[in-house]
Structures are given as structure tokens and as C-alpha cells.
N, C-alpha and C. Protein backbone atom coordinates (compact mmCIF):
# COMPACT_ATOMS: atom_id res chain seq x y z
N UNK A 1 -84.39 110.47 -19.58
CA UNK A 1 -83.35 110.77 -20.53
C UNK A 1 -83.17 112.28 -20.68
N UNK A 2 -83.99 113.04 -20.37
CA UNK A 2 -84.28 114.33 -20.84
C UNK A 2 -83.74 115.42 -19.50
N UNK A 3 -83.93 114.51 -18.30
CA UNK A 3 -83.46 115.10 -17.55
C UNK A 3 -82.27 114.40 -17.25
N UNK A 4 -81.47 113.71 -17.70
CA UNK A 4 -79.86 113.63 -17.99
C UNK A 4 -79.14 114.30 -18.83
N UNK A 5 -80.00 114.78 -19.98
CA UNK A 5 -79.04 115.61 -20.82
C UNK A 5 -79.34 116.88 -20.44
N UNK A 6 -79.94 117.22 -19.98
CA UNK A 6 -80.00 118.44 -19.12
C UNK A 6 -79.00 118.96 -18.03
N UNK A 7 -78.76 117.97 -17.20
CA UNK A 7 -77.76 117.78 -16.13
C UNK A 7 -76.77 117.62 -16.46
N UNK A 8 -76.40 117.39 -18.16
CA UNK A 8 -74.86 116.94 -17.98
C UNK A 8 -74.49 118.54 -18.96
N UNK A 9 -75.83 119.27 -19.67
CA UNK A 9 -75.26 120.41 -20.00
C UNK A 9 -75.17 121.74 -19.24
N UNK A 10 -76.29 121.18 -18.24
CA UNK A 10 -75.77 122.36 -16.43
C UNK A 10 -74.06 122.41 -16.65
N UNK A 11 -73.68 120.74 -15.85
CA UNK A 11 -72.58 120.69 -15.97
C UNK A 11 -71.24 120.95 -16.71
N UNK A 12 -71.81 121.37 -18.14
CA UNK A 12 -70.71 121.46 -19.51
C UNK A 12 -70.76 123.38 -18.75
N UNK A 13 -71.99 123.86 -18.93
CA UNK A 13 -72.02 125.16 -18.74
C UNK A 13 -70.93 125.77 -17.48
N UNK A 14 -71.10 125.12 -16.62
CA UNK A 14 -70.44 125.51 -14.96
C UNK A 14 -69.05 125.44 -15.21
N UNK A 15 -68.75 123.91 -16.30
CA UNK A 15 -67.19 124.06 -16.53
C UNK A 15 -66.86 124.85 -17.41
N UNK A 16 -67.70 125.10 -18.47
CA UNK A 16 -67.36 125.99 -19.46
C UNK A 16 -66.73 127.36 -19.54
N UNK A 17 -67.61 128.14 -18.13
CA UNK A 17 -67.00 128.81 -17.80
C UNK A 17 -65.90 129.48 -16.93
N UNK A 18 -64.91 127.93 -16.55
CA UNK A 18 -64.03 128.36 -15.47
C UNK A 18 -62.95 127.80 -16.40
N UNK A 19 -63.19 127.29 -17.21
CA UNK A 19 -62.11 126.71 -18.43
C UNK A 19 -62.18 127.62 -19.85
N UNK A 20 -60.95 128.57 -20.54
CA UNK A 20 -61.28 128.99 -21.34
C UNK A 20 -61.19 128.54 -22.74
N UNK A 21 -61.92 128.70 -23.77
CA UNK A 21 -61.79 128.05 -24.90
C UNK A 21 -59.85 128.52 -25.56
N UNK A 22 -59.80 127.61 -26.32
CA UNK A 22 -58.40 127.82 -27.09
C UNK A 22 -58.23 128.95 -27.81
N UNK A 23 -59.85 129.76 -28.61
CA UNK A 23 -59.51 130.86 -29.57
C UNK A 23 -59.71 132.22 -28.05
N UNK A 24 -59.71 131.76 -26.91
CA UNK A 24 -59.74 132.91 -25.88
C UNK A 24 -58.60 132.73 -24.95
N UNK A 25 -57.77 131.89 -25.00
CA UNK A 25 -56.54 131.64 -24.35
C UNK A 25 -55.42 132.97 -24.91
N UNK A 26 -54.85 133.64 -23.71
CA UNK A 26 -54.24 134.51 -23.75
C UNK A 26 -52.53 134.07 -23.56
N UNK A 27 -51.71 135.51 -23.85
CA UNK A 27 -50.13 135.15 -23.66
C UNK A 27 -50.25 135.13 -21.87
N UNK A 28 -51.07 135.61 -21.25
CA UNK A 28 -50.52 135.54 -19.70
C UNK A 28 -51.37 133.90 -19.03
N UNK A 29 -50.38 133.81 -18.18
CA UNK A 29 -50.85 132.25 -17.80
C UNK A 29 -52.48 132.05 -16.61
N UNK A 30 -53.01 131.38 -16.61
CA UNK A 30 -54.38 131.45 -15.99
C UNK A 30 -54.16 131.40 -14.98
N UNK A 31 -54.71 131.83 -13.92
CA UNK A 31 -54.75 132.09 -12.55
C UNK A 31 -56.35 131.50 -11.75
N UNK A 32 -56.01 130.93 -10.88
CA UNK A 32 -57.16 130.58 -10.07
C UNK A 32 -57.70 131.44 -9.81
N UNK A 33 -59.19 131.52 -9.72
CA UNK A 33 -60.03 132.86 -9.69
C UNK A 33 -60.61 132.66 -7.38
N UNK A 34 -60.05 131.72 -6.66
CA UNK A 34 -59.79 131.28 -5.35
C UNK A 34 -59.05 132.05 -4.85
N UNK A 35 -57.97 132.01 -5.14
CA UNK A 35 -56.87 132.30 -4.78
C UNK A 35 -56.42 133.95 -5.12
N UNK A 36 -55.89 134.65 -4.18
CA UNK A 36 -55.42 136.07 -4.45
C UNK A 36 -53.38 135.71 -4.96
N UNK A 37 -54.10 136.59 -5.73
CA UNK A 37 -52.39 137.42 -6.71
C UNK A 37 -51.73 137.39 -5.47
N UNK A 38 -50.49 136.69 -5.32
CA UNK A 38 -49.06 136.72 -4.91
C UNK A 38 -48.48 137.78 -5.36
N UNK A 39 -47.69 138.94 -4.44
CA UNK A 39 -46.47 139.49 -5.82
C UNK A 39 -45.50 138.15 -5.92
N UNK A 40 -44.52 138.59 -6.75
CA UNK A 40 -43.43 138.15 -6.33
C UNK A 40 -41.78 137.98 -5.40
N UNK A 41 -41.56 136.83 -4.97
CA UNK A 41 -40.81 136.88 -3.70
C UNK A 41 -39.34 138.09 -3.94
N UNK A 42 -39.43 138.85 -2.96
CA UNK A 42 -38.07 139.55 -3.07
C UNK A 42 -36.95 138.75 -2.97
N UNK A 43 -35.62 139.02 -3.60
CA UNK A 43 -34.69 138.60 -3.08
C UNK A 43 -34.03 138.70 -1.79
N UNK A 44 -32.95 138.24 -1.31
CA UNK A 44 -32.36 138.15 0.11
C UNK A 44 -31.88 139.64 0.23
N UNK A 45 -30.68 139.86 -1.03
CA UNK A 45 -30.12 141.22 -0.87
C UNK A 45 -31.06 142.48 -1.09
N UNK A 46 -32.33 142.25 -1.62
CA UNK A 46 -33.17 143.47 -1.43
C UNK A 46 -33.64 143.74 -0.35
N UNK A 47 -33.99 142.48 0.36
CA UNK A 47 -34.29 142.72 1.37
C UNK A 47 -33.84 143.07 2.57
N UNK A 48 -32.66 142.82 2.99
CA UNK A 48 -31.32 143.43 3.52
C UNK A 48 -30.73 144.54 3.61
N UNK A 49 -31.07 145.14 1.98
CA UNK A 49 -30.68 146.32 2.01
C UNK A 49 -31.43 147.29 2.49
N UNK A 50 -32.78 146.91 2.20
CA UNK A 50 -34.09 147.93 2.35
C UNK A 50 -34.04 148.11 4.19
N UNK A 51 -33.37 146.93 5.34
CA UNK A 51 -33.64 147.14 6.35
C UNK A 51 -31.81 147.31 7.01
N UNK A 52 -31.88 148.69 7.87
CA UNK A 52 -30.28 148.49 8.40
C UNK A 52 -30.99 148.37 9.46
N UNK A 53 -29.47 147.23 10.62
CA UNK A 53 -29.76 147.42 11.65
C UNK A 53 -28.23 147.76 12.35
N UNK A 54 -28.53 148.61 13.48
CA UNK A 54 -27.47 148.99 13.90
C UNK A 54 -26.98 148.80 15.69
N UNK A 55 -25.93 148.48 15.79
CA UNK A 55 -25.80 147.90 16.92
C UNK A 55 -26.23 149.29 18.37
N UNK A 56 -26.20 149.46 19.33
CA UNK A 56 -26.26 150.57 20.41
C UNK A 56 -24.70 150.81 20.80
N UNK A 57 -24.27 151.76 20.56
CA UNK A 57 -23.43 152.35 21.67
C UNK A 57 -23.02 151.87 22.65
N UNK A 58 -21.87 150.84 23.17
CA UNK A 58 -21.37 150.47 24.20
C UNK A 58 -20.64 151.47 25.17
N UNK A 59 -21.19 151.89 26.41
CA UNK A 59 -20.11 152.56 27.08
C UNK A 59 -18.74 151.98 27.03
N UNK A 60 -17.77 152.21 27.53
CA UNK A 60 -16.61 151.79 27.76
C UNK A 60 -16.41 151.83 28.89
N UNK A 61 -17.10 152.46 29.69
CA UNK A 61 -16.46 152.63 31.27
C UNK A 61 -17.23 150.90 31.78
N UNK A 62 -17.87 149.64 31.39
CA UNK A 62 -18.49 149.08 31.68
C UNK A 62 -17.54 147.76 30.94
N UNK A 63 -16.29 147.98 30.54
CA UNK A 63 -15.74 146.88 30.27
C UNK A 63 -14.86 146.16 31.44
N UNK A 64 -15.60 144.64 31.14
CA UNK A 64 -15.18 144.09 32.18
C UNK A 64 -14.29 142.48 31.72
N UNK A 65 -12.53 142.22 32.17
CA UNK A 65 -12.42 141.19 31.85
C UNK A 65 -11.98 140.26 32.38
N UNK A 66 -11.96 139.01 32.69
CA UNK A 66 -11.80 138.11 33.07
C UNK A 66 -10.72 137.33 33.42
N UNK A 67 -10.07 137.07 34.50
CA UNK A 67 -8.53 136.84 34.37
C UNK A 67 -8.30 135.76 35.59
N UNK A 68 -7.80 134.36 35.29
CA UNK A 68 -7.24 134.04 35.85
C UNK A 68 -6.17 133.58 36.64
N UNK A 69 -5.69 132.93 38.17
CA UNK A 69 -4.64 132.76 38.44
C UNK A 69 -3.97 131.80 38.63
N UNK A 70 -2.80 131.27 38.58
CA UNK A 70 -2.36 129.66 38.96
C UNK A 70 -3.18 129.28 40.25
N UNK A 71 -2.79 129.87 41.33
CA UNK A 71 -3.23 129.14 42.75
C UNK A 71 -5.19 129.21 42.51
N UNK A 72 -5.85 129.92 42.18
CA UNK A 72 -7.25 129.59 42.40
C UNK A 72 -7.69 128.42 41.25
N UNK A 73 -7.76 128.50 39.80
CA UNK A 73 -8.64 128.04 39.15
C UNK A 73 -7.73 126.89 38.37
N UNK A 74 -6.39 126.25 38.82
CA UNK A 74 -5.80 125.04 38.00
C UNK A 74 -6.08 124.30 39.16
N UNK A 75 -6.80 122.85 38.31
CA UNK A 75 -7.02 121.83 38.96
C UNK A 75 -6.12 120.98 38.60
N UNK A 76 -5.27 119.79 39.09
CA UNK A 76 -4.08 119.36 38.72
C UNK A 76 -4.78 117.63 38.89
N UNK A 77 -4.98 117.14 37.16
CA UNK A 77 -5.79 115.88 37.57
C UNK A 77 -5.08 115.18 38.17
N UNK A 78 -3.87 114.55 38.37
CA UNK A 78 -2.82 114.16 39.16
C UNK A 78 -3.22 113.98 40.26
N UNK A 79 -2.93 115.18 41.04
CA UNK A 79 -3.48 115.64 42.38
C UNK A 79 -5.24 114.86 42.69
N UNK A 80 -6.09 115.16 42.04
CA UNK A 80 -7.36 114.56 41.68
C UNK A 80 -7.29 113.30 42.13
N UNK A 81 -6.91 112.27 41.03
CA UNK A 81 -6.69 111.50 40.95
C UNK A 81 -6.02 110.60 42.73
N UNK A 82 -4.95 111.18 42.81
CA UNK A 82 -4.09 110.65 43.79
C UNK A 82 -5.10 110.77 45.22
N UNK A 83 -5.64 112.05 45.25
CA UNK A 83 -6.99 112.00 46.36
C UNK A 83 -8.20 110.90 46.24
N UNK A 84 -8.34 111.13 45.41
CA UNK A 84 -9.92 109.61 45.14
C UNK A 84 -9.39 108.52 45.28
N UNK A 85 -8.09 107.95 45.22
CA UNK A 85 -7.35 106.46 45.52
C UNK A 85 -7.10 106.76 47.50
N UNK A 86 -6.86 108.06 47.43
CA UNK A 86 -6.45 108.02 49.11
C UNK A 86 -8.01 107.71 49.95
N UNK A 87 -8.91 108.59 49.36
CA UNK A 87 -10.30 108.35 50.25
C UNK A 87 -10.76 106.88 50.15
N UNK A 88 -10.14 106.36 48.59
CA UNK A 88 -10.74 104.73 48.27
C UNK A 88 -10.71 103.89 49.03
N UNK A 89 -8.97 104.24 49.33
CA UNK A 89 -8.33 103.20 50.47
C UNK A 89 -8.52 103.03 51.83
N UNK A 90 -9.03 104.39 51.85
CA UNK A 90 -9.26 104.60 53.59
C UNK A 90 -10.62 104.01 53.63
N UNK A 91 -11.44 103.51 52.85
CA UNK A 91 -12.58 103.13 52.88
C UNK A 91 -12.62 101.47 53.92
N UNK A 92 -13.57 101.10 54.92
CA UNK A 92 -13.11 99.88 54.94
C UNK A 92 -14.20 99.33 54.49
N UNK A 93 -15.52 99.63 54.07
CA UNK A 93 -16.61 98.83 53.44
C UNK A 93 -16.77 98.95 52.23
N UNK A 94 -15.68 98.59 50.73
CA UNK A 94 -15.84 99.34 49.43
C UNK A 94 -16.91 98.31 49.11
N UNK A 95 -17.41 97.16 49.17
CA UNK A 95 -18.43 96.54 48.63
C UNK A 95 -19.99 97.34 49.19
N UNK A 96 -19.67 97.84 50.44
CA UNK A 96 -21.22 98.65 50.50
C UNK A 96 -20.99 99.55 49.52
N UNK A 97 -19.90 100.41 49.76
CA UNK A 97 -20.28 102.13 48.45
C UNK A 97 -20.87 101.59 46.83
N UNK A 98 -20.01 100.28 46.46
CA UNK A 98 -20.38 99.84 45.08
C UNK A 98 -22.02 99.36 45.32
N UNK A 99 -22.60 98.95 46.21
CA UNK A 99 -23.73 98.18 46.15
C UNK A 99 -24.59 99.81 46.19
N UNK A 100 -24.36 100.41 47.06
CA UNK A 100 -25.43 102.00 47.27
C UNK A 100 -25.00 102.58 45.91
N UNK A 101 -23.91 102.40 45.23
CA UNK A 101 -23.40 103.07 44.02
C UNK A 101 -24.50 102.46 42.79
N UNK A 102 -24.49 101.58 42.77
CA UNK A 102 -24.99 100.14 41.82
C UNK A 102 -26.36 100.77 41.99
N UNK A 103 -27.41 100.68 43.62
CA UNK A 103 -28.65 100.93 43.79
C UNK A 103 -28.87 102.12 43.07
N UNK A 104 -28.71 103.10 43.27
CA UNK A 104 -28.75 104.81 42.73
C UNK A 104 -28.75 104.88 41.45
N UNK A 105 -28.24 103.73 41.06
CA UNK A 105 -28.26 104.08 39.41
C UNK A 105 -29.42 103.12 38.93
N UNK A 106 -29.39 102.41 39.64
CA UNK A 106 -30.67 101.24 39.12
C UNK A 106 -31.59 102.38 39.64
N UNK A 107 -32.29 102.97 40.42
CA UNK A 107 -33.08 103.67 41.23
C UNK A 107 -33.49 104.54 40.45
N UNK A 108 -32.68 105.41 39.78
CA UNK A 108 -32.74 106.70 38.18
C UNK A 108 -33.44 105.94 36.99
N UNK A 109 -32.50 104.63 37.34
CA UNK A 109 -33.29 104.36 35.76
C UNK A 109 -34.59 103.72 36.13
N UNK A 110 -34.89 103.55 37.14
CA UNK A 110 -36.87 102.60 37.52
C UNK A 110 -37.46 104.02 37.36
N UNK A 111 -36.90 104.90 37.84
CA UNK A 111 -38.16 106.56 38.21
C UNK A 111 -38.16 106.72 36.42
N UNK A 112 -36.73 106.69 36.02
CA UNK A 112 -37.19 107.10 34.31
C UNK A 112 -38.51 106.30 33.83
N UNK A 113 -37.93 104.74 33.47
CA UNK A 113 -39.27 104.27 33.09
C UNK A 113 -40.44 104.63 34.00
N UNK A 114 -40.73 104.57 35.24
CA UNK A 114 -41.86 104.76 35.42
C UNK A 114 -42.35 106.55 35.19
N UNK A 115 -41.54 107.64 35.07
CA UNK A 115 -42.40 108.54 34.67
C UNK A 115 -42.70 108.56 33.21
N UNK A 116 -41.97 108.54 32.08
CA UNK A 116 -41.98 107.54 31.28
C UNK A 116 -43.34 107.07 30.76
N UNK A 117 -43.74 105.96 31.84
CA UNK A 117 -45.16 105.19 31.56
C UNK A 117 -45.93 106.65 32.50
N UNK A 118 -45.90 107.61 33.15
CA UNK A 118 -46.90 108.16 33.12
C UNK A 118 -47.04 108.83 32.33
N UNK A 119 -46.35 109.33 31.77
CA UNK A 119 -46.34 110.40 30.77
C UNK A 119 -47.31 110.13 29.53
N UNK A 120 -47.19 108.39 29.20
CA UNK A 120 -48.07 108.32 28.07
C UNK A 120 -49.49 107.72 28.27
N UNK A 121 -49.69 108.16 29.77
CA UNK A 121 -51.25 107.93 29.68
C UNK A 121 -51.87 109.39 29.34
N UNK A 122 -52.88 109.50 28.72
CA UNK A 122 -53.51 110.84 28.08
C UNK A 122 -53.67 111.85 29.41
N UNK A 123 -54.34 111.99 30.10
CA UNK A 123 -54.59 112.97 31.22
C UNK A 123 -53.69 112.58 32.34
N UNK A 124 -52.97 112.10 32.88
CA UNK A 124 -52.74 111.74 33.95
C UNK A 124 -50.79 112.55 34.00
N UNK A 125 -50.25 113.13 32.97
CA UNK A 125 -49.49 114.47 33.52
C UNK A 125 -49.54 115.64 33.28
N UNK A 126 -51.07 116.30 32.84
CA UNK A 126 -51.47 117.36 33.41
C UNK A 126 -52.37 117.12 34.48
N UNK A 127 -52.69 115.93 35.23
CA UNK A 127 -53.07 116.23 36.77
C UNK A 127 -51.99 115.62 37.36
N UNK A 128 -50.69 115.39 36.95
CA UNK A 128 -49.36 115.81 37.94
C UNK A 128 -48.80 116.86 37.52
N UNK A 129 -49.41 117.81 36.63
CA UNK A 129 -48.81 119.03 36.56
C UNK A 129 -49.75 119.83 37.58
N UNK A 130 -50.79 119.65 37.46
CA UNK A 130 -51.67 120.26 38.64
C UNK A 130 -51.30 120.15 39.95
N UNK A 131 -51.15 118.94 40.03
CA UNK A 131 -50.85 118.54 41.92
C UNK A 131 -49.44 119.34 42.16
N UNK A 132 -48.18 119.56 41.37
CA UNK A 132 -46.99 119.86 41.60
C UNK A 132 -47.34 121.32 41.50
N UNK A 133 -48.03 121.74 41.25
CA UNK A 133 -48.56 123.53 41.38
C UNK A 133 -49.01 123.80 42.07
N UNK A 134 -49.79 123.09 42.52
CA UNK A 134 -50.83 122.77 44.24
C UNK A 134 -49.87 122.70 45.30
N UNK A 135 -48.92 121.95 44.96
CA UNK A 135 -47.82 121.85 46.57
C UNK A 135 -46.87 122.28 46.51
N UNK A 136 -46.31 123.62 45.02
CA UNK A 136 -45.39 124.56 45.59
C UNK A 136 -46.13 125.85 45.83
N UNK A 137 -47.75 125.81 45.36
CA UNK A 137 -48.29 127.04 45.88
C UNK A 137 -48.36 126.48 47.91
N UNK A 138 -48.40 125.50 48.08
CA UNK A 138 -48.52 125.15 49.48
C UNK A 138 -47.66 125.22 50.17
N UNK A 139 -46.59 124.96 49.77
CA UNK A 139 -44.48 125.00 50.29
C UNK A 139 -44.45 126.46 50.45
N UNK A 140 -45.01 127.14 49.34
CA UNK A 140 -44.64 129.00 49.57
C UNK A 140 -45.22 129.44 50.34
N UNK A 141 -46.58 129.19 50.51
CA UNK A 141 -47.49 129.97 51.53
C UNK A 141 -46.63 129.37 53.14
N UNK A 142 -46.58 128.27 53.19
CA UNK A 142 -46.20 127.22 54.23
C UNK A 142 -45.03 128.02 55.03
N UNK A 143 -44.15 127.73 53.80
CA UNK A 143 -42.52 128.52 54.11
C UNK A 143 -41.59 129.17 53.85
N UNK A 144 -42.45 129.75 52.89
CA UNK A 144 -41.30 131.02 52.28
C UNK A 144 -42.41 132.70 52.59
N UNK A 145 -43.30 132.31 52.82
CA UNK A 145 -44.42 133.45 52.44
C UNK A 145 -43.78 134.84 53.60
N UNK A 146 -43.72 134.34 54.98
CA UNK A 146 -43.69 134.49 56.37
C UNK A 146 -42.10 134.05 56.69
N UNK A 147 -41.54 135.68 57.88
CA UNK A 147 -40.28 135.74 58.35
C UNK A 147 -40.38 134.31 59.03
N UNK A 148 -41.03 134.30 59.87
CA UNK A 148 -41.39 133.49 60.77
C UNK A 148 -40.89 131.55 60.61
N UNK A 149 -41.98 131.92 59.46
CA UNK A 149 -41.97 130.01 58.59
C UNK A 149 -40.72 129.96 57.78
N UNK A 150 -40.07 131.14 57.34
CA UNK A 150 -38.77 130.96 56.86
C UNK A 150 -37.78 130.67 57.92
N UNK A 151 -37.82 130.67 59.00
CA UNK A 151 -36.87 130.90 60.22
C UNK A 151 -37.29 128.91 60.51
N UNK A 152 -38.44 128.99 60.43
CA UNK A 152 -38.63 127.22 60.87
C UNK A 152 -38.18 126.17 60.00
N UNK A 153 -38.18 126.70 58.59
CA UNK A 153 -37.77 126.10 57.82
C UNK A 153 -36.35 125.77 58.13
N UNK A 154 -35.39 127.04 57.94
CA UNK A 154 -34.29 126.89 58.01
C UNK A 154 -33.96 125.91 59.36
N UNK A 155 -34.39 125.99 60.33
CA UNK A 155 -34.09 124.91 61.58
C UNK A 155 -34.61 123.36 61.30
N UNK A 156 -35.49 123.66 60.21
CA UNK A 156 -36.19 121.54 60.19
C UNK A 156 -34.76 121.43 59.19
N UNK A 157 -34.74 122.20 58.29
CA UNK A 157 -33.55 121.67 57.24
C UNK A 157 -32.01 121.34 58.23
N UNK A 158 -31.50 122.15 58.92
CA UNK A 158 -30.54 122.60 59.62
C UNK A 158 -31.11 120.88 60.93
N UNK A 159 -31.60 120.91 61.29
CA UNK A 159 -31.95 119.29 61.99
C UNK A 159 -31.78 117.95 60.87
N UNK A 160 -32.06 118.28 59.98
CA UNK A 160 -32.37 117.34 59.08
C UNK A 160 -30.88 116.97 58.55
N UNK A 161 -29.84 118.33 59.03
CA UNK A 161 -28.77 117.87 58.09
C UNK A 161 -27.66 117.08 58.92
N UNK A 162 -27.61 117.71 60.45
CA UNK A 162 -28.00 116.73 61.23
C UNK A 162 -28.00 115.30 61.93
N UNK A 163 -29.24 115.03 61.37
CA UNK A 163 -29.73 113.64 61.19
C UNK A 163 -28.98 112.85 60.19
N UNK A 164 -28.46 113.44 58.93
CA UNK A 164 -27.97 112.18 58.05
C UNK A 164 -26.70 112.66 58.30
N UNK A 165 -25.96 113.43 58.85
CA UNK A 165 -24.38 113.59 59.15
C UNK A 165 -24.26 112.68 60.42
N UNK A 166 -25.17 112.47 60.81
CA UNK A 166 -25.06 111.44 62.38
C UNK A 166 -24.47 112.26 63.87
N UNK A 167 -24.65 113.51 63.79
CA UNK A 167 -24.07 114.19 64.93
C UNK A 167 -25.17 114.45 65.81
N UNK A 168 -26.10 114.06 65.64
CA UNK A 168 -27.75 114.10 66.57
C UNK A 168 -27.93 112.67 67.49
């Protein structure tokens, strides 16, 4: 018993003094003795005023403007239009273009979901961020690094284009 009322006047003491009595309560409001003094927030326009900023000096000899002409930059949807019905027609397999049309889009949306599902396994796209750093540090050294491997490059691409134009 003796060592409960002991413990509970530790306790009166510890609060006693972080709580002040009513005949010691002052006109200014209590402040956490944790926590450091805030000033108070400036306003917008003090603060605005206290900082100018000023733009630099534009030469003028460096003005440059932009102008276009009928014959280069009007596209005439009309014209547009009347071309994409001419290539349509000249088509004689339109059920293949719609089916390769149809595939390509189904094809975007399987790679979405599946990167997608890689993405939310925990480690597994920062080691495809790794591997894709690994094989453009390997593409550069490979073929961009060297006159040489740039010159081979350009000929596998230049074969390659080629190959799907069907003139090989």
C-alpha cells in the first residue's frame, strides 16, 4: 500500500510540474516546453515585396517569327480523305489489312497486361530495369561506340529494310 501511494505521488509530482496551477496561469497562452517557438507566418504580399525578380535583357537582334504558307503547311481533309478511299479501293485483300489491323491492337493490349503483371511482382522490374541497361550498354559498345560498327549497323538495318519491302 505504501509503495502505491508513493508511486501515484511520483506521478502527481512529474505532472504537477508540466501543468500549471490556476493561481500561476498567466495572460499568455502555454506553450509546449518540446516544441520550439514558431514566429509567425508572413503574409503573401510581404513576402513578395521583400523579394523582386527581374526578367534578363532580351537582345532583339535574336527575334525570330514564324510564318506560314498556303502551298506547304494546309492539309485539305477533303483531299485526305478522298486518298485513304483511293488506296482502300485499290486494296484487293481488305479482310487481311482488317485481320493484321484487329491483331496489332489485340497484340498492344496482351504486352499491356502482361507488363502490367510484371510490374507488380516486387523485384522482378528492377531486374528488367537492370537487364535493359545491360543491353543498351551492349548495343553502344556493339554499334554505336566504333566508325566501323556504325557503318555495319547501318548495312544490317539498310538489308533489313529490304527484307520486309520484298525487293531482296
Amino acid at each position: 500500500m505504501a509503495a502505491a501511494a508513493s508511486t501515484s505521488m511520483a506521478a502527481t509530482a512529474v505532472f504537477a510540474s508540466r501543468f500549471p496551477l490556476s493561481s500561476t496561469i498567466k495572460a499568455t497562452p502555454a506553450r509546449c516546453s518540446s516544441l520550439p517557438y514558431l514566429p509567425p507566418r508572413l503574409s503573401p504580399t510581404a513576402f513578395s515585396s521583400s523579394l523582386k525578380f527581374t526578367e534578363p535583357k532580351r537582345s532583339s537582334l535574336l527575334q525570330v517569327k514564324a510564318s506560314s504558307s498556303e502551298e506547304s503547311g494546309a492539309v485539305d481533309s477533303s483531299e485526305l480523305l478522298t486518298d485513304l478511299k483511293e488506296k482502300w479501293d485499290a486494296l484487293d485483300n481488305k479482310s487481311t489489312v482488317l485481320i493484321y489491323g484487329g491483331g496489332a491492337i489485340v497484340a498492344v493490349w496482351l504486352s499491356s497486361i502482361i507488363v502490367g503483371a510484371i510490374n507488380s511482382v516486387p523485384l522482378l522490374p528492377k531486374i528488367m530495369e537492370l537487364v535493359g541497361l545491360g543491353y543498351t550498354g551492349w548495343f553502344v559498345y556493339r554499334y554505336l561506340l566504333f566508325k566501323s560498327s556504325r557503318k555495319e549497323l547501318v548495312e544490317d538495318l539498310e538489308q533489313l529494310k529490304k527484307k520486309i519491302a520484298g525487293t531482296e
